[in-house]
N, C-alpha and C. Protein backbone atom coordinates (compact mmCIF):
# COMPACT_ATOMS: atom_id res chain seq x y z
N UNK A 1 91.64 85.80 88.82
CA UNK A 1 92.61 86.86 89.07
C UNK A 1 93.24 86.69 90.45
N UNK A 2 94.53 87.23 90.52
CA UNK A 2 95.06 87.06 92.04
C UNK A 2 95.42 88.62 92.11
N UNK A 3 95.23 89.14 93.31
CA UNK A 3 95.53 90.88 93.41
C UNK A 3 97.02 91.02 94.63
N UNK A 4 97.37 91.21 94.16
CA UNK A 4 98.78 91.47 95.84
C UNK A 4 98.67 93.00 96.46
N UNK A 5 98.42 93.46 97.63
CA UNK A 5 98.05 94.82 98.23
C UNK A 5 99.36 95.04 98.88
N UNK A 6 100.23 96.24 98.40
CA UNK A 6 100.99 96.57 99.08
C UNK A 6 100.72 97.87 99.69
N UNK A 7 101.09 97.71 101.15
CA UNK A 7 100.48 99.05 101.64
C UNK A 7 101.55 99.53 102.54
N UNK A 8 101.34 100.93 103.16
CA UNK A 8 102.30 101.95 103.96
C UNK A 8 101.89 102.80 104.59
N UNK A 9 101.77 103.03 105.70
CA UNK A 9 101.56 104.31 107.08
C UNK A 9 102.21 105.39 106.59
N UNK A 10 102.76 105.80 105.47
CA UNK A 10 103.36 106.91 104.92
C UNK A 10 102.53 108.28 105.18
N UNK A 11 103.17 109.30 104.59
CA UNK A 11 102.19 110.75 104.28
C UNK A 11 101.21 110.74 103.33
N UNK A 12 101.40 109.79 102.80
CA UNK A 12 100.43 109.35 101.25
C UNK A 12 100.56 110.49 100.45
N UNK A 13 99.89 110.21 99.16
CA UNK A 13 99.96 110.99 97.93
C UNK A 13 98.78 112.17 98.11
N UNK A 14 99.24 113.29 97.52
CA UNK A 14 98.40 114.14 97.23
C UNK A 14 97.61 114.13 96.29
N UNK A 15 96.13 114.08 95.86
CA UNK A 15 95.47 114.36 95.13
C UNK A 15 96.17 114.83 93.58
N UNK A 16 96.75 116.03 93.62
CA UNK A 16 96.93 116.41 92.18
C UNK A 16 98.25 115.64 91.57
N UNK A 17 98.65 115.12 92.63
CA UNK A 17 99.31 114.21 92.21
C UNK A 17 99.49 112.57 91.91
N UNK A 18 98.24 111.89 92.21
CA UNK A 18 98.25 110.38 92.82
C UNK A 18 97.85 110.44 90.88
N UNK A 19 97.03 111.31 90.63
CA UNK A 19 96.55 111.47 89.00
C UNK A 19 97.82 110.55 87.71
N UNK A 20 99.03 111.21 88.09
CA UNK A 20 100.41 111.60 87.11
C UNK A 20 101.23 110.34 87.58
N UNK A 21 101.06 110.14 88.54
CA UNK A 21 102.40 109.02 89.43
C UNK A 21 102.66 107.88 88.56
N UNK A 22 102.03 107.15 87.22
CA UNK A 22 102.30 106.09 86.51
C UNK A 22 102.42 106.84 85.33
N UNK A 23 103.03 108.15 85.02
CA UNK A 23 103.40 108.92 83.85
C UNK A 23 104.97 108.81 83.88
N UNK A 24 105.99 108.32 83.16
CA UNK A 24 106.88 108.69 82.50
C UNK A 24 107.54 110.05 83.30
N UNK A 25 108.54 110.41 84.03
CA UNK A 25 109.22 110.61 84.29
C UNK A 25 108.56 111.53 85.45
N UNK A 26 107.32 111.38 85.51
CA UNK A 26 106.99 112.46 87.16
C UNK A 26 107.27 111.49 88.28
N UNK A 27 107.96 112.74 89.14
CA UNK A 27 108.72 111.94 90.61
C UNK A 27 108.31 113.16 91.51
N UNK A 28 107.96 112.58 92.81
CA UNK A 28 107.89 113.49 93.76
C UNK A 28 109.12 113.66 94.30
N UNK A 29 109.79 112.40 94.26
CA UNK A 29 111.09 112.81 94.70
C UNK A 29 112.57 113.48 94.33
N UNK A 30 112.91 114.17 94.66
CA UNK A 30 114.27 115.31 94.65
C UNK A 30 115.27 114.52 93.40
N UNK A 31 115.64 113.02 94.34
CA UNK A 31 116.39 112.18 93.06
C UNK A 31 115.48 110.88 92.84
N UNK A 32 114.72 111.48 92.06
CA UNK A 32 113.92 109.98 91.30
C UNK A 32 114.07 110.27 89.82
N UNK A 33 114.13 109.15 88.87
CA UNK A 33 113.98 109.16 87.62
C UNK A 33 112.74 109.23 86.82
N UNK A 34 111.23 109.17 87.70
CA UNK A 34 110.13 108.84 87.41
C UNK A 34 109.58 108.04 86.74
N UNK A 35 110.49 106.65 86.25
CA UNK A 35 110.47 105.56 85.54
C UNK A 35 109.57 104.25 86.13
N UNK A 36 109.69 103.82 87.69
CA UNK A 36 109.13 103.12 88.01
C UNK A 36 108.11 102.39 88.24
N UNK A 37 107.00 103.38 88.64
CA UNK A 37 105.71 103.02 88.40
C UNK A 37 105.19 102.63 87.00
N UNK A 38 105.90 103.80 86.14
CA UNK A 38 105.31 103.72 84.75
C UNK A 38 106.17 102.40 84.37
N UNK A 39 107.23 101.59 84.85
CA UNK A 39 108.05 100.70 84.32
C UNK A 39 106.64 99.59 84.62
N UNK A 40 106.61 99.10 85.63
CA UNK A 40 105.82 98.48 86.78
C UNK A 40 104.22 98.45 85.81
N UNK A 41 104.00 99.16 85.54
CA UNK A 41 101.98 99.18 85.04
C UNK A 41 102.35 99.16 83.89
N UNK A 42 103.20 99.45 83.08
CA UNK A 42 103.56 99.02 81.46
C UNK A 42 103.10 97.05 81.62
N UNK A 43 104.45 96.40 82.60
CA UNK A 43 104.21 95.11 82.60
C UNK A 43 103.16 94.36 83.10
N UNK A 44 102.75 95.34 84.13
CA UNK A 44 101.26 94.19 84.45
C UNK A 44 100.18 94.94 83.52
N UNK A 45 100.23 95.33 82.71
CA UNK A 45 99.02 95.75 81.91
C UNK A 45 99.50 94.51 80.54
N UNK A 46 100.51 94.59 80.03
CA UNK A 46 101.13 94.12 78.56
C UNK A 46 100.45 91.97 79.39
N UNK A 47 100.55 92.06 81.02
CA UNK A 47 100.13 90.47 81.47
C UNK A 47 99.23 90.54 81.82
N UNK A 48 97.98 91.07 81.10
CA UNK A 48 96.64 91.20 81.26
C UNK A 48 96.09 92.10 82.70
N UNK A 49 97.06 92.24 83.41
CA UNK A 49 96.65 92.76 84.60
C UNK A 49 96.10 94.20 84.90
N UNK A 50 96.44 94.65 86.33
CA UNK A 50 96.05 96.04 86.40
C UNK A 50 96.71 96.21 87.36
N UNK A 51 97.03 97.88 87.91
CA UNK A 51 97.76 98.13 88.54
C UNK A 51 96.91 99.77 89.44
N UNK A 52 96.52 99.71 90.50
CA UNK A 52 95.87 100.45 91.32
C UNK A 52 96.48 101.31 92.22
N UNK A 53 96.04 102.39 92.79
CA UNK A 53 96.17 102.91 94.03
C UNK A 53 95.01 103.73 94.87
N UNK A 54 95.51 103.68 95.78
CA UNK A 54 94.79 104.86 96.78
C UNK A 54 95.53 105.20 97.83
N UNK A 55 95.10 106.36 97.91
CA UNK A 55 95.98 107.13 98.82
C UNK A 55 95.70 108.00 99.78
N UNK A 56 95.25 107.78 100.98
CA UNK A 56 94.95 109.20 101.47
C UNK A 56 96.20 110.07 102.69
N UNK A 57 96.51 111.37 102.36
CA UNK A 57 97.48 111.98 102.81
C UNK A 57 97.18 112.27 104.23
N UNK A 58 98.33 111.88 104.92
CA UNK A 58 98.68 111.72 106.10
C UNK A 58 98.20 110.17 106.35
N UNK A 59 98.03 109.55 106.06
CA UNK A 59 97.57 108.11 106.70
C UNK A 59 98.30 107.27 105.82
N UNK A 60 98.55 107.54 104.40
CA UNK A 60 99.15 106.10 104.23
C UNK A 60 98.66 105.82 102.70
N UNK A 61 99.42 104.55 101.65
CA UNK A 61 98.87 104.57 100.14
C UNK A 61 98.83 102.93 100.51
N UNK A 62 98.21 102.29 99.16
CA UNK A 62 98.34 101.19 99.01
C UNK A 62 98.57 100.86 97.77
N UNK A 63 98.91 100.39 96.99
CA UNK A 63 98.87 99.84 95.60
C UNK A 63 98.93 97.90 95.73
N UNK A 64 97.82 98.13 94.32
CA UNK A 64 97.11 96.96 93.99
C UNK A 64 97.49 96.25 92.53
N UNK A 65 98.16 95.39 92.51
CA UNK A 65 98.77 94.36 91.51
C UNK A 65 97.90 93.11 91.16
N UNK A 66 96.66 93.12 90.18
CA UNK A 66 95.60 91.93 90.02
C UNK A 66 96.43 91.55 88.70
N UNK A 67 96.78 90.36 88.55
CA UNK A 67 97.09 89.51 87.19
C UNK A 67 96.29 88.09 87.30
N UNK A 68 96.31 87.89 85.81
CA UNK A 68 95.02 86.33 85.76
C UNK A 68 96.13 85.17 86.44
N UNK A 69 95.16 84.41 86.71
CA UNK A 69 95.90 83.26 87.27
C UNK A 69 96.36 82.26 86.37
N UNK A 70 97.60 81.96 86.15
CA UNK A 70 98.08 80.75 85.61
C UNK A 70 97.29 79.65 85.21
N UNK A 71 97.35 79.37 83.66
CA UNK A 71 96.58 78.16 83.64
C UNK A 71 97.69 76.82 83.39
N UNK A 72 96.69 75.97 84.07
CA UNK A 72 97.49 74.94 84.25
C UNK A 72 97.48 73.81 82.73
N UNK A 73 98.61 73.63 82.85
CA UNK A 73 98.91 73.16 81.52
C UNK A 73 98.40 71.29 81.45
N UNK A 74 97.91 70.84 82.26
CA UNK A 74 97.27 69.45 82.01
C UNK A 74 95.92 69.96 82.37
């Protein structure tokens, strides 16, 4: 597996919300479509992968992208 950590000094996610954030149209934000995440963990799940977070508020989130590694074709 290879994992990629993307991370941010943000306000981070709230609890009752970090739950919902890869659901179909929930957005914290004012103009979001709530599509993205759930776009995003649809495809690395359908490429065997997984798709993570953590978050703690006021300090910052990270999300975690593990997919299998390429096999080599010789």
């Amino acid at each position: 597996m290879v994992t990629v950590h993307v991370s941010d000094t943000g306000s981070g996610i709230a609890p009752d919300q970090l739950a919902k954030i890869t659901e179909p149209f929930f957005s914290t934000k004012a103009r979001g479509m709530g599509l993205g995440l759930a776009i995003s963990k649809a495809i690395v799940e359908k490429n065997g992968g997984e798709l993570t977070v953590v978050s703690e508020v006021g300090k910052g989130t990270t999300f975690s992208v593990r997919l299998p590694r390429a096999r080599s074709s010789g």
